[in-house]
PDB file of N, CA and C in Angstrom:
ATOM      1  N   UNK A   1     -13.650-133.383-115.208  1.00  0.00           N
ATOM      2  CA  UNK A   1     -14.613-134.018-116.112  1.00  0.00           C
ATOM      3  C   UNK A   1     -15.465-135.011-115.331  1.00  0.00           C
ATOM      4  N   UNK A   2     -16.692-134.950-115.589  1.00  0.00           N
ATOM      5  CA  UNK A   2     -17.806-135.813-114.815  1.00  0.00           C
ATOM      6  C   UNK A   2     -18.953-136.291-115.823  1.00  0.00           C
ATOM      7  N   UNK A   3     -19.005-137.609-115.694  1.00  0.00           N
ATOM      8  CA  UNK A   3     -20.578-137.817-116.740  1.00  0.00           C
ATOM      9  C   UNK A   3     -21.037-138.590-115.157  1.00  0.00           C
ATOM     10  N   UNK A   4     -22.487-138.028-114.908  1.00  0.00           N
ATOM     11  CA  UNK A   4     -23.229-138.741-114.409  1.00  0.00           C
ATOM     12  C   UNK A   4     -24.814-139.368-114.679  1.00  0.00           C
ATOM     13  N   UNK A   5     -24.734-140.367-114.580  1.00  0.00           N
ATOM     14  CA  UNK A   5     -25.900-141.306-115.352  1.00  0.00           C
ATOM     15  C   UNK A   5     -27.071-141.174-114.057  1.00  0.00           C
ATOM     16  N   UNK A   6     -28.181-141.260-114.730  1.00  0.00           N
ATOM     17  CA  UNK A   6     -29.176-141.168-114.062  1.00  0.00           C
ATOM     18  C   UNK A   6     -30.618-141.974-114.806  1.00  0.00           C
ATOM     19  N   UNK A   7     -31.822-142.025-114.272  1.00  0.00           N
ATOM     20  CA  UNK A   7     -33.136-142.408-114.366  1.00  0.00           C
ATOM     21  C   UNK A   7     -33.377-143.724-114.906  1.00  0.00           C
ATOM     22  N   UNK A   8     -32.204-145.114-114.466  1.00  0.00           N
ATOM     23  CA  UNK A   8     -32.270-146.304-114.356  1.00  0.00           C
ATOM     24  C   UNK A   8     -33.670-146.881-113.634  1.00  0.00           C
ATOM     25  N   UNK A   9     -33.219-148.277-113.313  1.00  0.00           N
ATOM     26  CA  UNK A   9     -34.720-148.776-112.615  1.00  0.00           C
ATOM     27  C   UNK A   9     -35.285-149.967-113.151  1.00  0.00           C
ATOM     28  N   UNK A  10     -36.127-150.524-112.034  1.00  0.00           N
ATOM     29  CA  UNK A  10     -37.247-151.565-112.358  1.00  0.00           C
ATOM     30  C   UNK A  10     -38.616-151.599-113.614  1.00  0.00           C
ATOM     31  N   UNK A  11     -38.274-151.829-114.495  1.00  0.00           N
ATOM     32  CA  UNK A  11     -39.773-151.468-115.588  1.00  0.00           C
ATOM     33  C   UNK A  11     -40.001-152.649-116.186  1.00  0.00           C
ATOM     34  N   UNK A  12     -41.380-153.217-115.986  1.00  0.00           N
ATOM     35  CA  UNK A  12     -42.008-154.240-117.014  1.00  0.00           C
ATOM     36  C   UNK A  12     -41.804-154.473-118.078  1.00  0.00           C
ATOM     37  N   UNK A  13     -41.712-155.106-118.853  1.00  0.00           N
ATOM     38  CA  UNK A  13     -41.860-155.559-120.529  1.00  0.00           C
ATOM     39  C   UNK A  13     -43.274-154.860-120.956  1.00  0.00           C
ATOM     40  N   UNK A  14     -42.162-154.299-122.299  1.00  0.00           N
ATOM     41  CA  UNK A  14     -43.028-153.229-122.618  1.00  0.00           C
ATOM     42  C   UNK A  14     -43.264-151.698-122.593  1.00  0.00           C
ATOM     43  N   UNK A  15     -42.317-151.752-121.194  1.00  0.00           N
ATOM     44  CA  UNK A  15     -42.363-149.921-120.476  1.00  0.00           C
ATOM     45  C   UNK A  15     -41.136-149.624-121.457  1.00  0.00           C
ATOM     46  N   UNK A  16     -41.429-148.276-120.210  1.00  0.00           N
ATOM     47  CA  UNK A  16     -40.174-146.898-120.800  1.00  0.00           C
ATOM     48  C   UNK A  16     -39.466-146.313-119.750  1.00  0.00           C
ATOM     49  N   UNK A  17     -38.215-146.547-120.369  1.00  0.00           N
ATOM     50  CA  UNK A  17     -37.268-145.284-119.083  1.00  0.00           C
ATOM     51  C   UNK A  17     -36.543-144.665-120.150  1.00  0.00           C
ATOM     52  N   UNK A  18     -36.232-143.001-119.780  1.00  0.00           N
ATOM     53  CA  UNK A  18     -35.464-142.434-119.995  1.00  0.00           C
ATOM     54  C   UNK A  18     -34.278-142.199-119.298  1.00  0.00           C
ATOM     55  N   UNK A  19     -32.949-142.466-119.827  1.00  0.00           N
ATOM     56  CA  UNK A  19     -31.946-142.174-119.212  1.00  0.00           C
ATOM     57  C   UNK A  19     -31.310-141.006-119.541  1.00  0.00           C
ATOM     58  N   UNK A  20     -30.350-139.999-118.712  1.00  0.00           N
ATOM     59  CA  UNK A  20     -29.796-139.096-118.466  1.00  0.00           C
ATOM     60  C   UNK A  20     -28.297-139.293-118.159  1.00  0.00           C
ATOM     61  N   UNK A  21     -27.807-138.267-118.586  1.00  0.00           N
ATOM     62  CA  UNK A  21     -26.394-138.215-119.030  1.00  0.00           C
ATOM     63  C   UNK A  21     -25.941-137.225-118.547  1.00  0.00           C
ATOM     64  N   UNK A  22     -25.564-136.550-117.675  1.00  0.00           N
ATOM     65  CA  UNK A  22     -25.184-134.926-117.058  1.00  0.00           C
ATOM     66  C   UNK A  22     -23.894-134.888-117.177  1.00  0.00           C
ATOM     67  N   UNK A  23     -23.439-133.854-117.885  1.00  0.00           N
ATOM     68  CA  UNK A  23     -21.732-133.763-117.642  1.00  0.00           C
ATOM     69  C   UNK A  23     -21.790-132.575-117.614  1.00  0.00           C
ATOM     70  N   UNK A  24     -20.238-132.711-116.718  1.00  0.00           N
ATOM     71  CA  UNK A  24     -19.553-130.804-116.184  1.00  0.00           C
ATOM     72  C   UNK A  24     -18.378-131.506-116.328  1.00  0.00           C
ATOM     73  N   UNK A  25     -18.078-129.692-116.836  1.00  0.00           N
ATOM     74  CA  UNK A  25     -16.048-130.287-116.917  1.00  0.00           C
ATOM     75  C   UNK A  25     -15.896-130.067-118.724  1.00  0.00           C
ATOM     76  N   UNK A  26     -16.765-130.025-119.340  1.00  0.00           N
ATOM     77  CA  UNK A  26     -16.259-130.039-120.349  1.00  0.00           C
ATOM     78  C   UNK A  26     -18.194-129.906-121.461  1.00  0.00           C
ATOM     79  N   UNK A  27     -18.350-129.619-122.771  1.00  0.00           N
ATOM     80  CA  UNK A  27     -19.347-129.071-123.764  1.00  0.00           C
ATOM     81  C   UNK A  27     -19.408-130.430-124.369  1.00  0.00           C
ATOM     82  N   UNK A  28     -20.684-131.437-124.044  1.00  0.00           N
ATOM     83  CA  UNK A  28     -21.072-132.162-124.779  1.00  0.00           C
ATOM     84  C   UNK A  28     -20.993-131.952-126.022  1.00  0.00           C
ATOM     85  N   UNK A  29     -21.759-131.170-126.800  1.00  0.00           N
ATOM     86  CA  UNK A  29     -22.225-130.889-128.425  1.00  0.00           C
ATOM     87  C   UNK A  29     -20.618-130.415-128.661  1.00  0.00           C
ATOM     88  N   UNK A  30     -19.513-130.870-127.998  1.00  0.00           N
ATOM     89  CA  UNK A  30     -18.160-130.809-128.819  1.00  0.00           C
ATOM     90  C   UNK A  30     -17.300-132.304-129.035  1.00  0.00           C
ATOM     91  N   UNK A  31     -18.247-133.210-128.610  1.00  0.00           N
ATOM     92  CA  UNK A  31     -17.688-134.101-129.082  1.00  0.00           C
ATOM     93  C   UNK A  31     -18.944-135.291-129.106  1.00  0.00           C
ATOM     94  N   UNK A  32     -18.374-136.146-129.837  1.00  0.00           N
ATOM     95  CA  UNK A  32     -19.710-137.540-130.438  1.00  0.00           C
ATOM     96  C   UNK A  32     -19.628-138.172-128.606  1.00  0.00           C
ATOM     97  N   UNK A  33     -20.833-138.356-128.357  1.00  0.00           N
ATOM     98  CA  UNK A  33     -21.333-138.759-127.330  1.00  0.00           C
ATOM     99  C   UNK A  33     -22.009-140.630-127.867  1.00  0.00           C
ATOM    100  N   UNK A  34     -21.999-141.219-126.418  1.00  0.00           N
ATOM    101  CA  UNK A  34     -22.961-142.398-126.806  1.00  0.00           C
ATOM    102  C   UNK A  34     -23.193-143.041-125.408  1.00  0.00           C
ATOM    103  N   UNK A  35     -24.167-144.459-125.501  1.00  0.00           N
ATOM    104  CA  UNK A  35     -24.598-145.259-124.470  1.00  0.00           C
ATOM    105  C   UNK A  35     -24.547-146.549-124.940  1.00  0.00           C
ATOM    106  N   UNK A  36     -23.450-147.026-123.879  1.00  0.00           N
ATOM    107  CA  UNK A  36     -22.948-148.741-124.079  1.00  0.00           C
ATOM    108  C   UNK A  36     -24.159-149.227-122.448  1.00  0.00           C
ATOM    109  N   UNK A  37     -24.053-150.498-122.726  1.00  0.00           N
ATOM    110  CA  UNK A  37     -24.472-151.429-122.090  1.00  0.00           C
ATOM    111  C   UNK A  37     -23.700-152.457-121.573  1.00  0.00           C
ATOM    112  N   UNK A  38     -23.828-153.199-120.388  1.00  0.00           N
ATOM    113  CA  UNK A  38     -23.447-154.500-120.162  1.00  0.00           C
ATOM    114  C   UNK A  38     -24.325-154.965-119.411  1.00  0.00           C
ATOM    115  N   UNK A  39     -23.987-156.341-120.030  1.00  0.00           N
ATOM    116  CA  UNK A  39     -25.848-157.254-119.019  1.00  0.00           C
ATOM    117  C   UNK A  39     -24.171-158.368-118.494  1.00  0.00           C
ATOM    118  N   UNK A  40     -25.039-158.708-117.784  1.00  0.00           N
ATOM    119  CA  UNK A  40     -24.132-159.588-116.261  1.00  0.00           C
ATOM    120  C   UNK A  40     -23.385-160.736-117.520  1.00  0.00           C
ATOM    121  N   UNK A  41     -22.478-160.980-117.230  1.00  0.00           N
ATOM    122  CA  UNK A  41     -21.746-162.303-118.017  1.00  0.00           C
ATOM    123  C   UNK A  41     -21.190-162.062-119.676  1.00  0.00           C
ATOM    124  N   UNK A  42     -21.559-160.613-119.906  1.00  0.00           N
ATOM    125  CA  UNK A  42     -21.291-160.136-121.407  1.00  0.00           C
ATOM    126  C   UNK A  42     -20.261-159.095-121.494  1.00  0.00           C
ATOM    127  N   UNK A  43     -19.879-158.876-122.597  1.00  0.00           N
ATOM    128  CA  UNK A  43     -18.942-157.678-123.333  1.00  0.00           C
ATOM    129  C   UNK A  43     -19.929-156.281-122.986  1.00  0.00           C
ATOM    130  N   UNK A  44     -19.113-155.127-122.764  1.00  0.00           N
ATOM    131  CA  UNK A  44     -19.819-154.093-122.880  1.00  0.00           C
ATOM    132  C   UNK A  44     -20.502-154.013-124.322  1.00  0.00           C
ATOM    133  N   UNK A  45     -21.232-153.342-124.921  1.00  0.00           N
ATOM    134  CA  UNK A  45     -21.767-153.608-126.123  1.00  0.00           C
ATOM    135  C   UNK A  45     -22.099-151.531-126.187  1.00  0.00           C
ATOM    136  N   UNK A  46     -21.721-150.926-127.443  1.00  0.00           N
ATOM    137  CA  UNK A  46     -22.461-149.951-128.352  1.00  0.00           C
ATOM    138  C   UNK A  46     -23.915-150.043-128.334  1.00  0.00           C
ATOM    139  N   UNK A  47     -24.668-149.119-127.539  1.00  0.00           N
ATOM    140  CA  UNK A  47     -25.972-148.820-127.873  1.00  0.00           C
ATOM    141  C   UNK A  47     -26.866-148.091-129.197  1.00  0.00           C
ATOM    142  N   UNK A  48     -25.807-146.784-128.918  1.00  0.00           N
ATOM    143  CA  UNK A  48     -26.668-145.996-129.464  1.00  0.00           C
ATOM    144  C   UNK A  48     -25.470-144.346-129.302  1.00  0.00           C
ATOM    145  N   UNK A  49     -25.071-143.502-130.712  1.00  0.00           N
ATOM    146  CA  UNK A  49     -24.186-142.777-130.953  1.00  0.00           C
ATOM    147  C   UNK A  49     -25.013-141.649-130.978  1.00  0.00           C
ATOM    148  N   UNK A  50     -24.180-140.497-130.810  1.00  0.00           N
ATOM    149  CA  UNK A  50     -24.502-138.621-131.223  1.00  0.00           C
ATOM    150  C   UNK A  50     -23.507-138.439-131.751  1.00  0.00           C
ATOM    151  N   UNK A  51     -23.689-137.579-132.982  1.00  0.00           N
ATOM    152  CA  UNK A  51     -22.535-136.577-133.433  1.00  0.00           C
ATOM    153  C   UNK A  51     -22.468-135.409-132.489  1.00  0.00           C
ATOM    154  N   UNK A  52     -20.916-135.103-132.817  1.00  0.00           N
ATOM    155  CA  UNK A  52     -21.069-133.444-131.802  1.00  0.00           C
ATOM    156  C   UNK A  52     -21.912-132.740-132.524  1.00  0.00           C
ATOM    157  N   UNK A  53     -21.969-132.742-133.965  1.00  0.00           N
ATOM    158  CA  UNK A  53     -22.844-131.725-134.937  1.00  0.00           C
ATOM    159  C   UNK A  53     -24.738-132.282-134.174  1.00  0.00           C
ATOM    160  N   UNK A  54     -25.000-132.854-133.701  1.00  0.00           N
ATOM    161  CA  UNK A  54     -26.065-133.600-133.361  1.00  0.00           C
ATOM    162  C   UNK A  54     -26.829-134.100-134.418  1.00  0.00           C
ATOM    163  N   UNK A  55     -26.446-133.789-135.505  1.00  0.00           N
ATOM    164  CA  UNK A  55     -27.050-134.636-136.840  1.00  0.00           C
ATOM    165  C   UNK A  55     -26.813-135.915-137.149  1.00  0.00           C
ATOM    166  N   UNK A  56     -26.073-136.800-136.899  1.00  0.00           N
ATOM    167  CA  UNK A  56     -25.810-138.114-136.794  1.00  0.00           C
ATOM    168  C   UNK A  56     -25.753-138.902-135.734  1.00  0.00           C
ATOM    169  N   UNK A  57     -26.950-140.164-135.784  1.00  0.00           N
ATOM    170  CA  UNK A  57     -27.076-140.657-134.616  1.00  0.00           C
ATOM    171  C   UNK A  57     -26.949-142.286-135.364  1.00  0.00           C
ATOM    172  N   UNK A  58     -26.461-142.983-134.733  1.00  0.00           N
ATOM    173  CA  UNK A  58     -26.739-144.436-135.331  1.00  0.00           C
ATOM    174  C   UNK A  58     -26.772-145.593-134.093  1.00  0.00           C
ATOM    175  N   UNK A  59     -27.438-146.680-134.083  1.00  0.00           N
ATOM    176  CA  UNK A  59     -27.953-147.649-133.157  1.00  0.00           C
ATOM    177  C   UNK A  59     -27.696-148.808-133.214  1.00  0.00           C
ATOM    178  N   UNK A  60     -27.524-149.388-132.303  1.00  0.00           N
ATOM    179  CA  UNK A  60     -27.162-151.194-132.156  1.00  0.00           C
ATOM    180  C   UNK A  60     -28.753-151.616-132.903  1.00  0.00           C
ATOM    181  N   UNK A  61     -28.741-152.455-134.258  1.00  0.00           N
ATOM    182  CA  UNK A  61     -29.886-153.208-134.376  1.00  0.00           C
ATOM    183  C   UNK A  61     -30.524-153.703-133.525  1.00  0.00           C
ATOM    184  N   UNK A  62     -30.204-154.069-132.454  1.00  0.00           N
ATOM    185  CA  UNK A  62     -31.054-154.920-131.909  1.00  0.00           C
ATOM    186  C   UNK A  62     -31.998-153.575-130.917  1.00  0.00           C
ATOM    187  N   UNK A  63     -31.751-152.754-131.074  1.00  0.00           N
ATOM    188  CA  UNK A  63     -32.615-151.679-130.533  1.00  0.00           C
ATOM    189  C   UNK A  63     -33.091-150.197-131.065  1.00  0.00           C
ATOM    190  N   UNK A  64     -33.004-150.612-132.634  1.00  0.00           N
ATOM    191  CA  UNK A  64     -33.577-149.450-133.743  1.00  0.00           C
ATOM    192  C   UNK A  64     -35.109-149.876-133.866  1.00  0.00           C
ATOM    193  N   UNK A  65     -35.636-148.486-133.994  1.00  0.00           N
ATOM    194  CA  UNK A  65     -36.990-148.173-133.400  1.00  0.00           C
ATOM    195  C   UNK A  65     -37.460-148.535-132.235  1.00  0.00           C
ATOM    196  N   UNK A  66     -36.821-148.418-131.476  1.00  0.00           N
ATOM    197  CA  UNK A  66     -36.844-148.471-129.892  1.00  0.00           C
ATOM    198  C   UNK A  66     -36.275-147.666-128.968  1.00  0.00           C
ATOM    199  N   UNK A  67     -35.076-147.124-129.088  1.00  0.00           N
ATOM    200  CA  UNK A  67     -34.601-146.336-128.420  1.00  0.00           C
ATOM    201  C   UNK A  67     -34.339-144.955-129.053  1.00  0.00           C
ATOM    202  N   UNK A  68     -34.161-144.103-128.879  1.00  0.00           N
ATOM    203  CA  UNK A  68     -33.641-142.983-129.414  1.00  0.00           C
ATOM    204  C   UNK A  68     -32.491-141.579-128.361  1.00  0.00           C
ATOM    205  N   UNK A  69     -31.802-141.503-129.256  1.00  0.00           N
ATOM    206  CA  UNK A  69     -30.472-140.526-128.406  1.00  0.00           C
ATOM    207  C   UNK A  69     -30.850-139.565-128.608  1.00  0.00           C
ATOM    208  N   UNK A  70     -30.671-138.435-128.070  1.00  0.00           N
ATOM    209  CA  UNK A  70     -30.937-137.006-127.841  1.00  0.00           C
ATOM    210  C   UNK A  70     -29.850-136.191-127.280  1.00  0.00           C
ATOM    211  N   UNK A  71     -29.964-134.869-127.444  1.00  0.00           N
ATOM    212  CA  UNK A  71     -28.846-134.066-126.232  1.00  0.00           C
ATOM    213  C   UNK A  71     -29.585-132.979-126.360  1.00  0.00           C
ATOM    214  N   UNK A  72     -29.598-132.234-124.687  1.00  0.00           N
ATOM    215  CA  UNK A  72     -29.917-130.752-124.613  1.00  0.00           C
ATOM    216  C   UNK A  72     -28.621-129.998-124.709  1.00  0.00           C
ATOM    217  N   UNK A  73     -28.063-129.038-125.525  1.00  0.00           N
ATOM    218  CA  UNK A  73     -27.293-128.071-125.224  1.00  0.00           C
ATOM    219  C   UNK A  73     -27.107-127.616-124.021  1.00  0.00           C
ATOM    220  N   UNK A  74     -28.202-126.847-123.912  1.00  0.00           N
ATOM    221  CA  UNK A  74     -28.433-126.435-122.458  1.00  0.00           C
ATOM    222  C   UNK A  74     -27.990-126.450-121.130  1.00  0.00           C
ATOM    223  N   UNK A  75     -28.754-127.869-121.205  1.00  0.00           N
ATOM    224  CA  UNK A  75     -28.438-129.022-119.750  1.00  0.00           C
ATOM    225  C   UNK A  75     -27.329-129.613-119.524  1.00  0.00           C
ATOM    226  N   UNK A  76     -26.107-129.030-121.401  1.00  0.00           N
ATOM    227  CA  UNK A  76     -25.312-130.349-121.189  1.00  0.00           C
ATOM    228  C   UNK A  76     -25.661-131.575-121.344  1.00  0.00           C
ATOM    229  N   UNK A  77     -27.092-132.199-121.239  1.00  0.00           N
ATOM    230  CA  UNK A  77     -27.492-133.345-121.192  1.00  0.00           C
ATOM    231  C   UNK A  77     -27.434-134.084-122.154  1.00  0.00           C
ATOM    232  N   UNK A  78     -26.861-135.819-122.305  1.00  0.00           N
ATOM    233  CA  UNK A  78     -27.283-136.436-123.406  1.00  0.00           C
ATOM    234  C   UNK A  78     -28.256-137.682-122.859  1.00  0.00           C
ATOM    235  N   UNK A  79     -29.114-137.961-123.598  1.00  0.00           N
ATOM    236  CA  UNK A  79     -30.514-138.638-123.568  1.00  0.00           C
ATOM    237  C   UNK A  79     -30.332-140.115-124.001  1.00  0.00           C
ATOM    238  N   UNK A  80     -31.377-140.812-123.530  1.00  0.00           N
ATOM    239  CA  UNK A  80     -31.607-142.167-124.114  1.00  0.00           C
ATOM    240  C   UNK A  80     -32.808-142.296-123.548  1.00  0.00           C
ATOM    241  N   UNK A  81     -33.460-142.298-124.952  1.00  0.00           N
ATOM    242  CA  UNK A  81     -35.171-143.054-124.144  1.00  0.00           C
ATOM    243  C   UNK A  81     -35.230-143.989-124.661  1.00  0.00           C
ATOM    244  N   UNK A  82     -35.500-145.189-124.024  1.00  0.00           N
ATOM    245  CA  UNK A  82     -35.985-146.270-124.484  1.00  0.00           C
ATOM    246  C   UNK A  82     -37.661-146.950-124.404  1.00  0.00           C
ATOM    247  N   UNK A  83     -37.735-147.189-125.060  1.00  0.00           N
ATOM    248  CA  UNK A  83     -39.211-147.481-125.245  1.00  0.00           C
ATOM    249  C   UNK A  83     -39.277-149.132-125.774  1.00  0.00           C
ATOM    250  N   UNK A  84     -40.673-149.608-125.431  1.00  0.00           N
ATOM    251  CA  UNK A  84     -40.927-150.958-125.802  1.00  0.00           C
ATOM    252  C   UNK A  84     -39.434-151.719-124.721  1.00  0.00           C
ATOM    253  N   UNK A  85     -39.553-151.810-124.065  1.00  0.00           N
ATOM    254  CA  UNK A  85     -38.021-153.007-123.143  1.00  0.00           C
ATOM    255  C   UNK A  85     -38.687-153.915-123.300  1.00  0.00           C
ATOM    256  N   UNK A  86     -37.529-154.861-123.266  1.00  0.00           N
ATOM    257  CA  UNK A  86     -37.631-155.820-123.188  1.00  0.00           C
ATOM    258  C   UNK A  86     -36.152-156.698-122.293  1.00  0.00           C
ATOM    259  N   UNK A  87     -36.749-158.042-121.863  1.00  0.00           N
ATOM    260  CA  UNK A  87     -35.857-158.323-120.846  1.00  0.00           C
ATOM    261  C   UNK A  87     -34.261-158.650-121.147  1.00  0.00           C
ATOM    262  N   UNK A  88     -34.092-158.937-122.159  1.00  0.00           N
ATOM    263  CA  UNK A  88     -33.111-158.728-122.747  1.00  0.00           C
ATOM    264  C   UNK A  88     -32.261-157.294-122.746  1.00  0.00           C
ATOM    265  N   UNK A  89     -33.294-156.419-122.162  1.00  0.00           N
ATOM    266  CA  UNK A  89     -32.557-154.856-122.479  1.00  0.00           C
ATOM    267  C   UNK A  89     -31.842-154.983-120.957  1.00  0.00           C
ATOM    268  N   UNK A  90     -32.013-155.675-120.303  1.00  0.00           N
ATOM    269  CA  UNK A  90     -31.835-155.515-118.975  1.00  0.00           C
ATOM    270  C   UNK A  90     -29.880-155.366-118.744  1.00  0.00           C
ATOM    271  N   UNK A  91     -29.607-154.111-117.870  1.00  0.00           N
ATOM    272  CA  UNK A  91     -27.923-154.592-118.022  1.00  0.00           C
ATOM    273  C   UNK A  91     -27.350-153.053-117.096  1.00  0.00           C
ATOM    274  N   UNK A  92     -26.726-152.784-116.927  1.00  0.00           N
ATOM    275  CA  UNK A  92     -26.042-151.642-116.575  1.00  0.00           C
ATOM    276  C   UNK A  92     -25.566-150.388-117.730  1.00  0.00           C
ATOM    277  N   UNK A  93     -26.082-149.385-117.899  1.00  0.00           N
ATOM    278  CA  UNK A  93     -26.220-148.545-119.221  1.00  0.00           C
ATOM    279  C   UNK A  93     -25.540-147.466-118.936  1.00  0.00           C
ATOM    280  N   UNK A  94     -24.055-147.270-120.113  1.00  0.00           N
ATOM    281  CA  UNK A  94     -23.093-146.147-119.172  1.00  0.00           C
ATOM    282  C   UNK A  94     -22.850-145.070-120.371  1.00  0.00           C
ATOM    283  N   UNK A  95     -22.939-144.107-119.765  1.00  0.00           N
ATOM    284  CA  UNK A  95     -22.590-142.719-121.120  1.00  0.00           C
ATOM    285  C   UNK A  95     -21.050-142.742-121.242  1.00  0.00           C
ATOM    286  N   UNK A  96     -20.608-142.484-122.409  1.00  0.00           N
ATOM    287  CA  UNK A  96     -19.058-142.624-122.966  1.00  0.00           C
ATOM    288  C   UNK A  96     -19.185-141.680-123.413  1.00  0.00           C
ATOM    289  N   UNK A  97     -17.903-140.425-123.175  1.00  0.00           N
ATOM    290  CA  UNK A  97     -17.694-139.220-124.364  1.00  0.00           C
ATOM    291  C   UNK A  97     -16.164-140.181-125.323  1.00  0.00           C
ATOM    292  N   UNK A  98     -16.779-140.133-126.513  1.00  0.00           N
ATOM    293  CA  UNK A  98     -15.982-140.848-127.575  1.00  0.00           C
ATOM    294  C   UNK A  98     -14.562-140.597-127.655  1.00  0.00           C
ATOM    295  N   UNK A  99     -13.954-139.198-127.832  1.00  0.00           N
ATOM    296  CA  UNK A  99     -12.863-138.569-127.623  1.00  0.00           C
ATOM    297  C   UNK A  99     -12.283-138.563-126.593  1.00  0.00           C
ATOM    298  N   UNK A 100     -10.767-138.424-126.043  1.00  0.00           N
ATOM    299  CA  UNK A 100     -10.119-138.252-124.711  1.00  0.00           C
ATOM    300  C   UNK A 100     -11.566-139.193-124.057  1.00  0.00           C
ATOM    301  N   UNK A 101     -11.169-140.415-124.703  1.00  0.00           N
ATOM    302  CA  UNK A 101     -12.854-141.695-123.750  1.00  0.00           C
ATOM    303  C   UNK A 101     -12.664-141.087-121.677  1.00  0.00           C
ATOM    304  N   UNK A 102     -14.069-140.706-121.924  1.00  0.00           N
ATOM    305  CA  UNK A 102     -14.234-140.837-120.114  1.00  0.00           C
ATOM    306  C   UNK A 102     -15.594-141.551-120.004  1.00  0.00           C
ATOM    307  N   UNK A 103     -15.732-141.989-119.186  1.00  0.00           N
ATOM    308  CA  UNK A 103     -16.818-142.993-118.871  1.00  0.00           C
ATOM    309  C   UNK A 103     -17.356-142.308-118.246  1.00  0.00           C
ATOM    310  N   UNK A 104     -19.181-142.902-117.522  1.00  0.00           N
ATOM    311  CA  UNK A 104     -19.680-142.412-116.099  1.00  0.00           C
ATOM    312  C   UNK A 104     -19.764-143.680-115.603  1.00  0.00           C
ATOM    313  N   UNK A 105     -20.613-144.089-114.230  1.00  0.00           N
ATOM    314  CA  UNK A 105     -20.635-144.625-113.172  1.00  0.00           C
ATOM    315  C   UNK A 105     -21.455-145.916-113.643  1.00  0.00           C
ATOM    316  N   UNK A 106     -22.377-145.378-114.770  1.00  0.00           N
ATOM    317  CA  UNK A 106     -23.442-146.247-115.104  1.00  0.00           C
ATOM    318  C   UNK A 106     -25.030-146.498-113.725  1.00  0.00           C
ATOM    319  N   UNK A 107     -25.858-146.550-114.983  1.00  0.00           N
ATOM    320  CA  UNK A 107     -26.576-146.817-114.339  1.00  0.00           C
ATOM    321  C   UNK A 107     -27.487-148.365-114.939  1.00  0.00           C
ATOM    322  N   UNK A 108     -28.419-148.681-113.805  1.00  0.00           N
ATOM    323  CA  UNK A 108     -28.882-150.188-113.867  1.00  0.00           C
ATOM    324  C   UNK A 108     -29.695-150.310-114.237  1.00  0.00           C
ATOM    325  N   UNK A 109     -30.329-151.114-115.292  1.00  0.00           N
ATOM    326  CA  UNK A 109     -31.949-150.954-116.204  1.00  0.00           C
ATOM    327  C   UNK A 109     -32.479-152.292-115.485  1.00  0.00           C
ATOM    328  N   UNK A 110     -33.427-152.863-115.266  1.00  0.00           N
ATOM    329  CA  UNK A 110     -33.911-154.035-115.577  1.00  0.00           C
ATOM    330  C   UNK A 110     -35.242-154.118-115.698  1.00  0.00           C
ATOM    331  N   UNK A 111     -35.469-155.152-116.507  1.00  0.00           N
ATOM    332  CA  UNK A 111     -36.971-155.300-117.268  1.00  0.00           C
ATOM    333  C   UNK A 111     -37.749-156.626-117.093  1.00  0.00           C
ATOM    334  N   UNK A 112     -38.532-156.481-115.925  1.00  0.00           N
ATOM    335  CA  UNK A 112     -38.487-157.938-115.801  1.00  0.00           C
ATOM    336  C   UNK A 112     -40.245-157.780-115.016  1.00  0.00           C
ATOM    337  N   UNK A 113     -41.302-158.754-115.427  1.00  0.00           N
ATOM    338  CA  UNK A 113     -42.362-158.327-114.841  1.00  0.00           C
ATOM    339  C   UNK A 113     -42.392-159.064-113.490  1.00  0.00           C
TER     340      UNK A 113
END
């Protein structure tokens, strides 16, 4: 089992990154997927959820209508685009498969002009 995080980075207030979620080892769309956060000196924190059915998605308030979760079948891939950052979004952003929990490596956001 492998989740690897990807398309972190430096972005202004205001921008957009999409993050990426790649797993092998096992069928995303079979279990609820999500993206936690930690900013330096804090609790990991719940971003943003997938159902395995991919019909249910739900979000940390402090980033509804701003971010949105996704998954390709396909790719395996599960998504996070975030839009509008802000510096506060800034933190290390890690994909969790919910079930039998496996983590990835995380990757590093920061938003800072």
């Amino acid at each position: 089992v492998q989740l690897v995080e990807s398309g972190g980075g430096l972005v202004q207030p205001g921008g957009s990154l999409r993050l990426s979620c790649a797993a092998s080892g096992f069928t995303v769309s079979n279990y609820r997927m999500s993206w936690y956060r930690q900013a330096p000196g804090k609790t990991r924190e719940l971003v943003a959820g997938i159902s395995s059915a991919g019909s249910n998605t739900n979000y940390a308030d402090s980033v509804k209508g701003r971010f949105t979760i996704s998954r390709d079948n396909a790719k395996n891939t599960v998504y996070l685009q975030m839009n509008s950052l802000k510096p506060e979004d800034t933190a290390v952003y890690y994909c969790k498969r919910e079930v039998w929990v496996y983590w990835g490596q995380g990757t590093q956001v920061t938003v800072s002009s």
